[in-house]
Protein backbone atom coordinates (compact mmCIF):
# COMPACT_ATOMS: atom_id res chain seq x y z
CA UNK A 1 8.59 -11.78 -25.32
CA UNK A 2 8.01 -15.14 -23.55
CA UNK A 3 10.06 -14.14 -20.30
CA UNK A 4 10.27 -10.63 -18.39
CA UNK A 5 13.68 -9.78 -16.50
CA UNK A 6 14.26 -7.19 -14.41
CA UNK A 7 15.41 -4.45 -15.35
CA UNK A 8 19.47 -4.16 -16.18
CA UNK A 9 21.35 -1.22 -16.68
CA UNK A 10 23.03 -1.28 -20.05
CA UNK A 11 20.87 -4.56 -21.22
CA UNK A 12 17.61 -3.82 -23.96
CA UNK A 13 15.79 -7.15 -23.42
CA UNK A 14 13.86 -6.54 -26.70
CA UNK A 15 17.06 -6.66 -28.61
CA UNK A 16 18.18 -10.11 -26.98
CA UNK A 17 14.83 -11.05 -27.80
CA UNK A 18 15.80 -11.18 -31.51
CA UNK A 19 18.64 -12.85 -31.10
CA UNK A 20 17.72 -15.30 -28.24
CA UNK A 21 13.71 -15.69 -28.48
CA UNK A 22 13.48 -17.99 -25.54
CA UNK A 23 14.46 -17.67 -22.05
CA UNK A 24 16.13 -21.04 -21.38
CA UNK A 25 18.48 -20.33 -24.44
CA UNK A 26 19.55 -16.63 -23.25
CA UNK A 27 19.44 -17.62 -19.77
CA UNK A 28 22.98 -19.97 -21.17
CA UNK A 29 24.23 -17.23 -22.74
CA UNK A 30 24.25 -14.66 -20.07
CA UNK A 31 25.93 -17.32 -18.30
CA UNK A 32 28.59 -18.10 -20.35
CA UNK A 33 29.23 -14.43 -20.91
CA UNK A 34 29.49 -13.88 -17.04
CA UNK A 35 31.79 -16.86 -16.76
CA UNK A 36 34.15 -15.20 -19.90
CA UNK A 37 34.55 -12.27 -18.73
CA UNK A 38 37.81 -12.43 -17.30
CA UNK A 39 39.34 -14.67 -20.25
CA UNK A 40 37.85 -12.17 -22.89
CA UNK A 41 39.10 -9.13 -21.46
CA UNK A 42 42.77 -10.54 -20.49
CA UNK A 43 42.52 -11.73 -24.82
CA UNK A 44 42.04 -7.81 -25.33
CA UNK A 45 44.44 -6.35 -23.67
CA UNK A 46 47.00 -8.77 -24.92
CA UNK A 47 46.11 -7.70 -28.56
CA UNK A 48 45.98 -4.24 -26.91
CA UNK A 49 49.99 -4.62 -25.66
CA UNK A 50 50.62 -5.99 -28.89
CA UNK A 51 49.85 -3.08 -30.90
CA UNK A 52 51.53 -0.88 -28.54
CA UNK A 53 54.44 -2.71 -28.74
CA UNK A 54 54.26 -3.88 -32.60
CA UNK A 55 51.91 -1.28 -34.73
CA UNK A 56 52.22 -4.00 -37.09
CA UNK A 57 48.98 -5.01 -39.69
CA UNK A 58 49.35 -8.70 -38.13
CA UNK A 59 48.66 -7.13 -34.64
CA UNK A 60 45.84 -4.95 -35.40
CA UNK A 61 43.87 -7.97 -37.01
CA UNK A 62 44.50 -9.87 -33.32
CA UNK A 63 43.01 -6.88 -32.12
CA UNK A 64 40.04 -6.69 -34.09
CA UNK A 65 39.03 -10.25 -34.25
CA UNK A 66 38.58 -10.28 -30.47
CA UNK A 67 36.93 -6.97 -30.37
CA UNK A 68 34.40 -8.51 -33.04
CA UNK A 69 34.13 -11.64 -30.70
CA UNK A 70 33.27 -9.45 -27.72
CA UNK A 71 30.82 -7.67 -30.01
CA UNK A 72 29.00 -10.45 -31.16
CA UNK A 73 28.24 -11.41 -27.27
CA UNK A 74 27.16 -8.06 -26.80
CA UNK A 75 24.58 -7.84 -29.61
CA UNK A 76 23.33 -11.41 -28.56
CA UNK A 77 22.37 -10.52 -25.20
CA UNK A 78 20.96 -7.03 -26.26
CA UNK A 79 24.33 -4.92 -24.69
CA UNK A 80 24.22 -0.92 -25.70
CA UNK A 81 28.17 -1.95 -25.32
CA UNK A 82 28.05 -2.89 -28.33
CA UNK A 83 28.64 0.03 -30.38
CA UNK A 84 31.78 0.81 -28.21
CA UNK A 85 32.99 -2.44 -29.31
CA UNK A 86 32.06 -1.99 -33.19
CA UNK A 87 34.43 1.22 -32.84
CA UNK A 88 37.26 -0.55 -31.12
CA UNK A 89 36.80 -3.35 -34.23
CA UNK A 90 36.81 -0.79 -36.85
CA UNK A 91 40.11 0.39 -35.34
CA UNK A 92 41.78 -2.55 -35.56
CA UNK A 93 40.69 -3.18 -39.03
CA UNK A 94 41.74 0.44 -40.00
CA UNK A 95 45.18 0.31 -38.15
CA UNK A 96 43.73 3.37 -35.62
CA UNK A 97 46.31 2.80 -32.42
CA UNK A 98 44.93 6.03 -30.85
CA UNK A 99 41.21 4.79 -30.77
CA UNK A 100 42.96 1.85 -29.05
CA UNK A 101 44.90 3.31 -26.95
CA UNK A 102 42.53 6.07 -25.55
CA UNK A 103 39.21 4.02 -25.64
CA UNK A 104 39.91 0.20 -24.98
CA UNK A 105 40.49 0.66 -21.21
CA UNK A 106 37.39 2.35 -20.88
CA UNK A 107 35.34 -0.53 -22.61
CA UNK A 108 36.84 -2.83 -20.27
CA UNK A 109 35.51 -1.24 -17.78
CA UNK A 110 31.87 -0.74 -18.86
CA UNK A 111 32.15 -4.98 -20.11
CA UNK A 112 33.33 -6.34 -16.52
CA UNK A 113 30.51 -3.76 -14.64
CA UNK A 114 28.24 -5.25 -16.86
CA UNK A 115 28.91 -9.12 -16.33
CA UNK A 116 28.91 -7.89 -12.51
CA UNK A 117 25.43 -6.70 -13.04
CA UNK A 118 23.93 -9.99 -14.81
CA UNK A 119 25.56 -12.17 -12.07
CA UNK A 120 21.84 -11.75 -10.35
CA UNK A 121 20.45 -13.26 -13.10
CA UNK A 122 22.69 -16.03 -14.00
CA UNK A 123 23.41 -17.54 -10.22
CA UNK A 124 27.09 -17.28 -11.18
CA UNK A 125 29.78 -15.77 -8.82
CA UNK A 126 31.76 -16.81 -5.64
CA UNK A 127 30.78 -18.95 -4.01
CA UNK A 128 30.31 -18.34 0.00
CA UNK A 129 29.82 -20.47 2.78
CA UNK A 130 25.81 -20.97 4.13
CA UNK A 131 25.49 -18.91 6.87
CA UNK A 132 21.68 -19.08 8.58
CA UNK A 133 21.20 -15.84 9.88
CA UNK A 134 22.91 -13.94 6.61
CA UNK A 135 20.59 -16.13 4.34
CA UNK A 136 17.62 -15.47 6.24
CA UNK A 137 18.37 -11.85 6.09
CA UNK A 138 19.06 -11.45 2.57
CA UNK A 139 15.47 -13.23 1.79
CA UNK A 140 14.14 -10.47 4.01
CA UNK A 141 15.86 -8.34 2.11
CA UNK A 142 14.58 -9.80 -1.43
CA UNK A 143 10.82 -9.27 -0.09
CA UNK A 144 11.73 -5.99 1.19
CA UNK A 145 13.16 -5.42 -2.53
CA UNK A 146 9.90 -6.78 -3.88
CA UNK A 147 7.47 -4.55 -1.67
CA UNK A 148 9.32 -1.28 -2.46
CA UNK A 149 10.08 -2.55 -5.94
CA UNK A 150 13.99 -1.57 -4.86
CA UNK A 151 15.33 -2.99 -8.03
CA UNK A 152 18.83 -2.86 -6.94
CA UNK A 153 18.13 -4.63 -3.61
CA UNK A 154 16.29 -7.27 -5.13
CA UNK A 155 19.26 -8.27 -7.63
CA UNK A 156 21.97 -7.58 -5.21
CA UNK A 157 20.15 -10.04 -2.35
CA UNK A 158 19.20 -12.86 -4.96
CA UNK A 159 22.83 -12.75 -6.21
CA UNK A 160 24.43 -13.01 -2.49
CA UNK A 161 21.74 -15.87 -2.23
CA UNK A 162 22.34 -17.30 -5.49
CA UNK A 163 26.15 -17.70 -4.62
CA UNK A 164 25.72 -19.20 -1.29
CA UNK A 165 26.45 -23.28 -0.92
CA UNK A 166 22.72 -23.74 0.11
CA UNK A 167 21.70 -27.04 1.98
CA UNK A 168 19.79 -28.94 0.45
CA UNK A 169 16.36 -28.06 2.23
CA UNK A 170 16.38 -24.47 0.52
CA UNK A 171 17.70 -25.60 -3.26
CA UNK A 172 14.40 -26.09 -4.43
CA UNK A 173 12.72 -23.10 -2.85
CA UNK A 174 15.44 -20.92 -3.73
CA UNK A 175 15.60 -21.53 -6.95
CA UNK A 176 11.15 -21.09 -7.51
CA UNK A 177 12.31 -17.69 -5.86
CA UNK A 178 14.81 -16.93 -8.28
CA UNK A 179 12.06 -17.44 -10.95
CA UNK A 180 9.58 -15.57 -8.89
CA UNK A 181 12.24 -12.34 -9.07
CA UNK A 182 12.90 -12.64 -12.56
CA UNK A 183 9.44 -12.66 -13.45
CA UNK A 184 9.19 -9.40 -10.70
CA UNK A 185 5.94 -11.67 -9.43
CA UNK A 186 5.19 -9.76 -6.47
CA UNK A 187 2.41 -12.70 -5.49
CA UNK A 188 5.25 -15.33 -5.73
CA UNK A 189 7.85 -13.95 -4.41
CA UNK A 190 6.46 -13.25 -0.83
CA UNK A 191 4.75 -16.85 -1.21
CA UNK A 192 8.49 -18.40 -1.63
CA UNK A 193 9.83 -16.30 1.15
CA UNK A 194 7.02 -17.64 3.01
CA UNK A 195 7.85 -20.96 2.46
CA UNK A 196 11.72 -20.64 3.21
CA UNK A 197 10.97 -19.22 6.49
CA UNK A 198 8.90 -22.27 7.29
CA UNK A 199 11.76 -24.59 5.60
CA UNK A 200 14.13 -23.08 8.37
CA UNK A 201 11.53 -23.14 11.44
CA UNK A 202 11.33 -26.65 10.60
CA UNK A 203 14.86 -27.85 11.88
């Protein structure tokens, strides 16, 4: 592979690597997943409603052409999901309302933890007012994540940062960190902390 992410539950980078052989290219589709999330689940459980409330053939296709849709995102960014979704397709196309009914909640589930897990890596998320002391402690707490190799504290401070309205000063510098934590560059990262501490001594 030409890029090396971090490590994400549910995610096998090799597989998006099939699909999406270049980082720039998945890097846009893990975004546009995150930001469809809420629109792709709310199409599913409207197909779901209507084949609880009209078993009818017409219905069940509904059903099954969005759970294909929400498959083919999966596979592209390399989503173990996406056998859970191939079952909830394959009930739709065989007219199976208690594989529906008993397993599409659950998928939901696992598919909006999931975008809440890549929102580290796509910068996506609400946004929150810049707030000195809070930024300055979460990139403490991305070198911190970096020395310990505290996977989870890494993500979860580059995401707050991520989704913070930055001034302009720290744009730059935040986002060669960003790279630096994708690439888990242990060298770089404390380098670009380094540097952002400097960027806010210099007021």
């Amino acid at each position: 592979m030409d890029y090396n992410f971090p490590h994400v539950d549910g995610i096998d980078w090799e597989k998006a690597y099939h699909y999406m052989p270049t980082k720039e290219v998945l890097l846009e589709i893990l975004k546009e997943f995150v930001a469809s999330c809420d629109e792709q689940i709310a199409e599913l459980k409207k197909f779901e409603k209507a084949v609880e409330e009209d078993p009818s053939r017409e219905s069940y296709s509904s059903y099954r052409i969005q759970a294909h849709a929400m498959k083919a995102g999966l596979r592209s960014i390399g989503s173990n999901l996406f056998d859970m979704a191939l079952m909830l397709e394959e009930a739709g196309r065989h007219c199976n309302g208690v594989i529906i009914s008993e397993k599409t909640e659950i998928f939901i589930q696992r598919y909006r933890e999931l975008a809440d897990r890549l929102v580290f890596l796509t910068g996506t998320g609400e946004e929150t007012e810049f707030d000195t002391s809070r930024f300055f402690e979460l990139v403490d707490n991305v070198r911190k994540g970096m020395d310990s190799f505290d996977i989870s504290l890494l993500q979860n401070s580059m995401r707050d940062i991520k989704c913070m309205t930055l001034p302009d000063k720290y744009a730059d510098e935040v986002g060669k960190l960003e790279n630096a934590v994708r690439d888990l560059s242990m060298e770089d990262v404390f380098a670009s902390c380094d540097r952002i501490r400097v960027l806010g001594d210099n007021k």
